[in-house]
N, C-alpha and C. Protein backbone atom coordinates (compact mmCIF):
# COMPACT_ATOMS: atom_id res chain seq x y z
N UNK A 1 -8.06 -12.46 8.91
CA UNK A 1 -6.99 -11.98 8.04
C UNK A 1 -5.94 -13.08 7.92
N UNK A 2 -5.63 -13.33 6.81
CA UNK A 2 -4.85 -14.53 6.56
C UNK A 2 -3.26 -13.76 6.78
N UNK A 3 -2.40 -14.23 7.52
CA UNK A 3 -0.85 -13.85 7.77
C UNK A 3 -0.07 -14.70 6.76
N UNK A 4 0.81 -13.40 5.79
CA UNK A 4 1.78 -14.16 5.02
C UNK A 4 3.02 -15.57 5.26
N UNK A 5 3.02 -16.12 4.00
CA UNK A 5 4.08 -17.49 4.47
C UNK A 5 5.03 -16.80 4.23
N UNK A 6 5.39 -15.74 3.43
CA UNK A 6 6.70 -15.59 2.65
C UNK A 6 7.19 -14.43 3.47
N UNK A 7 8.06 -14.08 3.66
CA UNK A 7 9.08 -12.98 4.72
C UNK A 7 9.02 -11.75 3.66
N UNK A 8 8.91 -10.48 4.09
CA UNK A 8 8.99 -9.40 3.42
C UNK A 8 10.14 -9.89 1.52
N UNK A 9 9.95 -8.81 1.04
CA UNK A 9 10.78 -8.94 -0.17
C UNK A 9 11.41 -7.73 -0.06
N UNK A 10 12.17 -7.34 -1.23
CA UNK A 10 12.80 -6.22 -1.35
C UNK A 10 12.63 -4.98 -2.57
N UNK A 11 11.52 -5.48 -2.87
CA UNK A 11 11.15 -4.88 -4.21
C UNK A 11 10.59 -3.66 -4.06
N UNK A 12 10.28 -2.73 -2.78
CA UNK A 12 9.43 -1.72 -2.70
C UNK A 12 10.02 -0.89 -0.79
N UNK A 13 9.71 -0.11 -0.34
CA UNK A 13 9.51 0.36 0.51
C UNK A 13 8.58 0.82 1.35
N UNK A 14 7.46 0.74 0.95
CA UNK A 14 6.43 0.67 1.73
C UNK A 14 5.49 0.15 1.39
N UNK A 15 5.84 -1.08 1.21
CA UNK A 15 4.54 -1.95 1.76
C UNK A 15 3.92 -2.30 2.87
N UNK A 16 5.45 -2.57 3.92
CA UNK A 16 5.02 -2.59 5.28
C UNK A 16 3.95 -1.31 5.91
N UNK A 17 4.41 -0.18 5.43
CA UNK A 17 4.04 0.73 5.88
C UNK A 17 2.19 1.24 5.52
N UNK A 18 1.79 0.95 4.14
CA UNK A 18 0.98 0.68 3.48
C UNK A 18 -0.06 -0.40 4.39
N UNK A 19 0.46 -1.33 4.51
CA UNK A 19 -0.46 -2.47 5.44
C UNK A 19 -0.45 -1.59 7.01
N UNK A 20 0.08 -0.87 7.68
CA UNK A 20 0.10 -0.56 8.89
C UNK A 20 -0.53 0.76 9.02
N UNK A 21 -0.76 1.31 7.73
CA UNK A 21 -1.46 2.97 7.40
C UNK A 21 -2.96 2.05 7.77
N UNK A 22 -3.25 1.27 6.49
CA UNK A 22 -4.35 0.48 6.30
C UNK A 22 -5.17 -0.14 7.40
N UNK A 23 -4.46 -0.98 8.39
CA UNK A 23 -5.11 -1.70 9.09
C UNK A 23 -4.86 -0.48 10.70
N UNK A 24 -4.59 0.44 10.92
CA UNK A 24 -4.55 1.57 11.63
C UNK A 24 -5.91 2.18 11.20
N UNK A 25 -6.43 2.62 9.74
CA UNK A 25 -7.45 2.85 9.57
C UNK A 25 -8.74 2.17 9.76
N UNK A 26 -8.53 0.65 9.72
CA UNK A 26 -9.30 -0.24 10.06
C UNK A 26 -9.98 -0.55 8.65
N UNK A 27 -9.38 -0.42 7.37
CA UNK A 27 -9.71 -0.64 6.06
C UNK A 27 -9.27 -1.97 5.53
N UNK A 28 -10.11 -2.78 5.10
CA UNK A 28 -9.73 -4.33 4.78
C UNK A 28 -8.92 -3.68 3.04
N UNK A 29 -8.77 -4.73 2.61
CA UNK A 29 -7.83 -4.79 1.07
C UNK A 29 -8.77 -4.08 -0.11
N UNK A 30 -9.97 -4.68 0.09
CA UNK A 30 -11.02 -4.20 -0.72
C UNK A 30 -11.64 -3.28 -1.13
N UNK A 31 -11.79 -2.73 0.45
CA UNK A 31 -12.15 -1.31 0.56
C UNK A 31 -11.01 -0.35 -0.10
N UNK A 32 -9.90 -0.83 0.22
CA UNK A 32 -8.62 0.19 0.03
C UNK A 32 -8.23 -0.02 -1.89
N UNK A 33 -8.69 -0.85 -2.39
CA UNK A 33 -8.80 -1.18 -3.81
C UNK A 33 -10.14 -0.03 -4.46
N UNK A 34 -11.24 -0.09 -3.98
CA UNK A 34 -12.13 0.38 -4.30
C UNK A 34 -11.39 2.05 -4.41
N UNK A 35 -10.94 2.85 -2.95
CA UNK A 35 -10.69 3.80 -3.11
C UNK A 35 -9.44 4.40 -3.91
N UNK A 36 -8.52 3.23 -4.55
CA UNK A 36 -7.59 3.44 -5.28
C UNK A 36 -7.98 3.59 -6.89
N UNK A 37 -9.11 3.06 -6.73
CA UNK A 37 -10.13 3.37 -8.18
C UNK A 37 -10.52 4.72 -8.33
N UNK A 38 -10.88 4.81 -7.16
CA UNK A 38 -11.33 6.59 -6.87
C UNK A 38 -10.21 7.86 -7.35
N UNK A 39 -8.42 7.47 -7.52
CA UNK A 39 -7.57 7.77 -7.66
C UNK A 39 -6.92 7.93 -8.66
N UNK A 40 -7.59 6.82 -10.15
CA UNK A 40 -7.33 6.67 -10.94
C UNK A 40 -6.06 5.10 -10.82
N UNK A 41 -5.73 4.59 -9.75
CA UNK A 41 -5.20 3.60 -9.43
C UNK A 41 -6.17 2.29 -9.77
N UNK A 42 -5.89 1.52 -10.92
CA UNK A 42 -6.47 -0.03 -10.91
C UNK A 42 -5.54 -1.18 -10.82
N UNK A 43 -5.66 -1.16 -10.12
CA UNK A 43 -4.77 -2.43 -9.49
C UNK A 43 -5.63 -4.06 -8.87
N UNK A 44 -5.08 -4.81 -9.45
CA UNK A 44 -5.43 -6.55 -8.83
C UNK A 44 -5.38 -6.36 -7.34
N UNK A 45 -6.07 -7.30 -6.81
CA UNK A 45 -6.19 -7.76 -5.22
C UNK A 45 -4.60 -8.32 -5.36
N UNK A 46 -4.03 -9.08 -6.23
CA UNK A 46 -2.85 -9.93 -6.08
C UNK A 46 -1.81 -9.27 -6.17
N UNK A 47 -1.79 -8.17 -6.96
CA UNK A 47 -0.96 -6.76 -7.33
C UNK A 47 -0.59 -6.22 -5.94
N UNK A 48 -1.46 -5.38 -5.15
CA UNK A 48 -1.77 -5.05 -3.51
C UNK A 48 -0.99 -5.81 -2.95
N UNK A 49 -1.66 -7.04 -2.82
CA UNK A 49 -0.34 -8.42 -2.36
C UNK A 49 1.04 -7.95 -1.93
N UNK A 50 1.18 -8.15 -3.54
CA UNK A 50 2.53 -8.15 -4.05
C UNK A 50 2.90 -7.03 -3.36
N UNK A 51 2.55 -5.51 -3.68
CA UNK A 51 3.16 -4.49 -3.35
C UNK A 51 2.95 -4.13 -1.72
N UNK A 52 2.29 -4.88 -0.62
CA UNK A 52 2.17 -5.18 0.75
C UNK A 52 3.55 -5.88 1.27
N UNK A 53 3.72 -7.30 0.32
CA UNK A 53 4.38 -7.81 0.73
C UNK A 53 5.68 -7.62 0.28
N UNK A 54 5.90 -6.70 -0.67
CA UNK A 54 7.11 -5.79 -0.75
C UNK A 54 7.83 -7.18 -2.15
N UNK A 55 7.17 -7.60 -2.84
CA UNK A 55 7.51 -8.38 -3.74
C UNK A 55 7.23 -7.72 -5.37
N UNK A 56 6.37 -6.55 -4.94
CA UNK A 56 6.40 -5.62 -6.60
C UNK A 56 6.88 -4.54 -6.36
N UNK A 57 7.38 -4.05 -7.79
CA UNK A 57 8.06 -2.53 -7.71
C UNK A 57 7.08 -1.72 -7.82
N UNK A 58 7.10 -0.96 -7.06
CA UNK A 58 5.73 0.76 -7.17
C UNK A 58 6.15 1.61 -7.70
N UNK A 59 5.30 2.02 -8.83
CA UNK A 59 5.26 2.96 -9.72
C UNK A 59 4.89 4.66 -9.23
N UNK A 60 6.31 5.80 -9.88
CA UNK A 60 6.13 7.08 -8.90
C UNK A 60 4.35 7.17 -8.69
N UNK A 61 3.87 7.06 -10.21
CA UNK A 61 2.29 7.45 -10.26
C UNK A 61 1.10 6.60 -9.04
N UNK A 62 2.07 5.32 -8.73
CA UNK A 62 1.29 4.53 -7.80
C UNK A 62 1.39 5.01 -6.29
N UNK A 63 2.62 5.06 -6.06
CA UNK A 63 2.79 6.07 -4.42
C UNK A 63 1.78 7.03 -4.45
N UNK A 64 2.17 7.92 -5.18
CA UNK A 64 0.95 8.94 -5.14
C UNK A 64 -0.29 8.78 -4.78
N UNK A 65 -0.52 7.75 -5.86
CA UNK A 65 -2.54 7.51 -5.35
C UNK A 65 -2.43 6.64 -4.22
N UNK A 66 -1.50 5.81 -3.72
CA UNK A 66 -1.62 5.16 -2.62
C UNK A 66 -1.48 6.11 -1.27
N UNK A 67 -0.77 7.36 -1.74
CA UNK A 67 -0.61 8.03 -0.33
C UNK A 67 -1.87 8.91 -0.38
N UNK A 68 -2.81 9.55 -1.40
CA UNK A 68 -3.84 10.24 -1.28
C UNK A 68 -4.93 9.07 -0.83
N UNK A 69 -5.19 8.04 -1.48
CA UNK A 69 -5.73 6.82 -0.62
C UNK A 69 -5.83 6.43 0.59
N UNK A 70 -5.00 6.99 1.17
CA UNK A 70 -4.65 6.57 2.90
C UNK A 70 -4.82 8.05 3.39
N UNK A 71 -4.73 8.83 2.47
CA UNK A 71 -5.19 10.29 3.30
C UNK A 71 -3.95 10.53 3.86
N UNK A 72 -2.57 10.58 3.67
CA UNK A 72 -0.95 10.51 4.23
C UNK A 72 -0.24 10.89 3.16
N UNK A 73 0.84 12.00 3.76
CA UNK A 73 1.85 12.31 2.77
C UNK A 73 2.37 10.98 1.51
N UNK A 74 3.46 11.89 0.77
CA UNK A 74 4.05 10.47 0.36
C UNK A 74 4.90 10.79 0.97
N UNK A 75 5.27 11.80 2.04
CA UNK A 75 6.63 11.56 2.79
C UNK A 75 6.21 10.64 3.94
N UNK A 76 5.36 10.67 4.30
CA UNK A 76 5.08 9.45 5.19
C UNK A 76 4.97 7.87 4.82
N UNK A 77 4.53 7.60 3.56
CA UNK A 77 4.42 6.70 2.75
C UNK A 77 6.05 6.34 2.93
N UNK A 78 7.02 7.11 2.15
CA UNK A 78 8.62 6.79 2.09
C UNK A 78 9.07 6.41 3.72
N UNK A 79 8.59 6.69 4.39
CA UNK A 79 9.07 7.10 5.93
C UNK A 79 9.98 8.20 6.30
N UNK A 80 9.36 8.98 5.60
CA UNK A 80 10.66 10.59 5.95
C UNK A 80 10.08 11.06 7.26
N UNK A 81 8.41 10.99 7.71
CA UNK A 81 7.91 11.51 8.80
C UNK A 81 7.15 10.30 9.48
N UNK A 82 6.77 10.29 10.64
CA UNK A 82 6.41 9.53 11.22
C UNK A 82 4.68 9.11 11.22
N UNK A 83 4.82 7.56 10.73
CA UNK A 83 3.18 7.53 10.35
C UNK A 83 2.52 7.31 11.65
C-alpha cells in the first residue's frame, strides 16, 4: 500500500474515516470501487483518492452509497457514532 505525500485536506469529513472503515474490513481500493458500482456510485480510482485524502468534496448522494458500501451508518460515516 503506497502511504500518502500530501497531509490530509479539508475538503470532506470522512475520508479518514472511509480509509479506516475500509482497511478494518480488509478491502483494497478496487474492491471497494467495484462495490460502489453495485450502489449506483461510479467513481475514478483518483476520485476515491481524492475523497480518502480529504482533497474532494462528497456529494449527499455519495455518502450514502459510500456508507451502504462499507455496510455502516452514515452516522458513522459523519462520526456521530463510533466506527
Amino acid at each position: 500500500m503506497k502511504h500518502r505525500k500530501e497531509p490530509p485536506g479539508d475538503k470532506n469529513i470522512i475520508g479518514t474515516r472511509v480509509i479506516a472503515i475500509r482497511n478494518a474490513k480488509r478491502m483494497k481500493q478496487k474492491d471497494f470501487l467495484a462495490k460502489l458500482q453495485t450502489f449506483g456510485l461510479d467513481i475514478s480510482p483518483t476520485s476515491l483518492s481524492r475523497v480518502e485524502g480529504q482533497h474532494r468534496l462528497v456529494q449527499d448522494y455519495e455518502v450514502v452509497a459510500i456508507a451502504k458500501a462499507l455496510e455502516v451508518s452514515v452516522g458513522e460515516l459523519l462520526g456521530e457514532t463510533e466506527v
